[in-house]
C-alpha atoms as a PDB file:
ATOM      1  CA  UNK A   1      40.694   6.743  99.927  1.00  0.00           C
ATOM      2  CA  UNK A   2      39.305   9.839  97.833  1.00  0.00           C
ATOM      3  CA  UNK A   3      37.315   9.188  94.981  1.00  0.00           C
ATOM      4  CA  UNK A   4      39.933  10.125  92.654  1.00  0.00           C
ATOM      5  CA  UNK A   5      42.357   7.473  93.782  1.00  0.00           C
ATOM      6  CA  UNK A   6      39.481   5.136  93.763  1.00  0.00           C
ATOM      7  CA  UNK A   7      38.852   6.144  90.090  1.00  0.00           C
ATOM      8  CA  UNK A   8      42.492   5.699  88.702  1.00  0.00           C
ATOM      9  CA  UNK A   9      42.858   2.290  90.681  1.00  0.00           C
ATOM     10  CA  UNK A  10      39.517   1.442  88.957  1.00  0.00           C
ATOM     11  CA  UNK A  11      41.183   2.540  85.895  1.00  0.00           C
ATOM     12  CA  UNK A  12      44.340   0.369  86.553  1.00  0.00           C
ATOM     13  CA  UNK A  13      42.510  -2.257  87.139  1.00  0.00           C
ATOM     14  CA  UNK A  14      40.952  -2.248  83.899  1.00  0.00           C
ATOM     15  CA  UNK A  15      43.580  -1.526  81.862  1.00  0.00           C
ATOM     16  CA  UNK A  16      45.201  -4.587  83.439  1.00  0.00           C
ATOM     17  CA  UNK A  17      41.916  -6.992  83.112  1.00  0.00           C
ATOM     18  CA  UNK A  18      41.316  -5.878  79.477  1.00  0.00           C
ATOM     19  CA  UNK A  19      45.299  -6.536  78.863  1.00  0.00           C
ATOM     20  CA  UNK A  20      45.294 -10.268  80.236  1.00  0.00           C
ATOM     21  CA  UNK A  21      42.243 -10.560  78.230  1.00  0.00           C
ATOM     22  CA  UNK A  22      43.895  -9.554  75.111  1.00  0.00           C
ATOM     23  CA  UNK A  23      47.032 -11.631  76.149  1.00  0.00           C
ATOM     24  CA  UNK A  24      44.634 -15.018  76.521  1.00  0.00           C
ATOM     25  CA  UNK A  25      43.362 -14.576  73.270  1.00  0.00           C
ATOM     26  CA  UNK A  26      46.227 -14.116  71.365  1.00  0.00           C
ATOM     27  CA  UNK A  27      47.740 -17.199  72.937  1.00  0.00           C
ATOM     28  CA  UNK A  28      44.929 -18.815  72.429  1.00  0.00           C
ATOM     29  CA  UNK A  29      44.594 -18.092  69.422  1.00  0.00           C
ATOM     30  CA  UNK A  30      48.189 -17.166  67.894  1.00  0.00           C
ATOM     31  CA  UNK A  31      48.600 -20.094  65.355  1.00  0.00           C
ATOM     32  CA  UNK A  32      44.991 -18.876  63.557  1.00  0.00           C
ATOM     33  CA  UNK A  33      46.236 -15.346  63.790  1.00  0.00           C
ATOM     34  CA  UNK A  34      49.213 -16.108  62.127  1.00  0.00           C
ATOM     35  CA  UNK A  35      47.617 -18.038  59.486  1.00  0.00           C
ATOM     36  CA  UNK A  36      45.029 -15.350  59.111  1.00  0.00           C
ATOM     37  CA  UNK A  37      47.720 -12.910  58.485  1.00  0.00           C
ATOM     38  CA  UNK A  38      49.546 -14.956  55.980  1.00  0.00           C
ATOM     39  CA  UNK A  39      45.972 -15.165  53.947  1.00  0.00           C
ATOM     40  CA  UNK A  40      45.388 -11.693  53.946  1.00  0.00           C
ATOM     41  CA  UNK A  41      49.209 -10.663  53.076  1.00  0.00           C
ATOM     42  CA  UNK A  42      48.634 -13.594  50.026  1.00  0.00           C
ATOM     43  CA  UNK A  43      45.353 -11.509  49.291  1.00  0.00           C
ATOM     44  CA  UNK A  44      47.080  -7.962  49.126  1.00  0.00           C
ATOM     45  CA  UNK A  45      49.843  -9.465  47.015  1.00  0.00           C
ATOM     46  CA  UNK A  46      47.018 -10.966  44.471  1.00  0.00           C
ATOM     47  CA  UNK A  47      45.290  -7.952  44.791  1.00  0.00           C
ATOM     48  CA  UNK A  48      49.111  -5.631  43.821  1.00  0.00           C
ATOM     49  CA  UNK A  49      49.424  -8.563  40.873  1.00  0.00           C
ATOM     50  CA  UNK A  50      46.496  -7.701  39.161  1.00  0.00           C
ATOM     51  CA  UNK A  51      46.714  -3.897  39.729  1.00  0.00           C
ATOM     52  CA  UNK A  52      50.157  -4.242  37.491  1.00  0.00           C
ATOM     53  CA  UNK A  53      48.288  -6.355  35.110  1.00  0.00           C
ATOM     54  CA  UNK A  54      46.006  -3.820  34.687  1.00  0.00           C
ATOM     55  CA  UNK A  55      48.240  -0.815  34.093  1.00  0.00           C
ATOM     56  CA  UNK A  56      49.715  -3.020  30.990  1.00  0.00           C
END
């Protein structure tokens, strides 16, 4: 092989390593990323609430 196709299998390979890593995590982790998302959406909502409250 020529170093190029060495370099974009290298590449590949990466891209696929990094991709189950990210993949593990999240279903590892899905139920606190869900409930992570729901406290930052109730955070943003607070956050809109008291913007209104301040424009009366």
């Amino acid at each position: 092989m020529n170093k190029d196709k060495l370099d974009t299998v290298s590449k590949k390979q990466k891209a696929e390593a990094v991709s189950q890593a990210m993949k593990l995590i999240i279903d590892f982790n899905g139920s606190q990323l869900k409930e992570i998302k729901r406290f930052v959406d109730t955070l943003l909502q607070i956050r809109q609430q008291q913007g209104r409250k301040d424009e009366e």
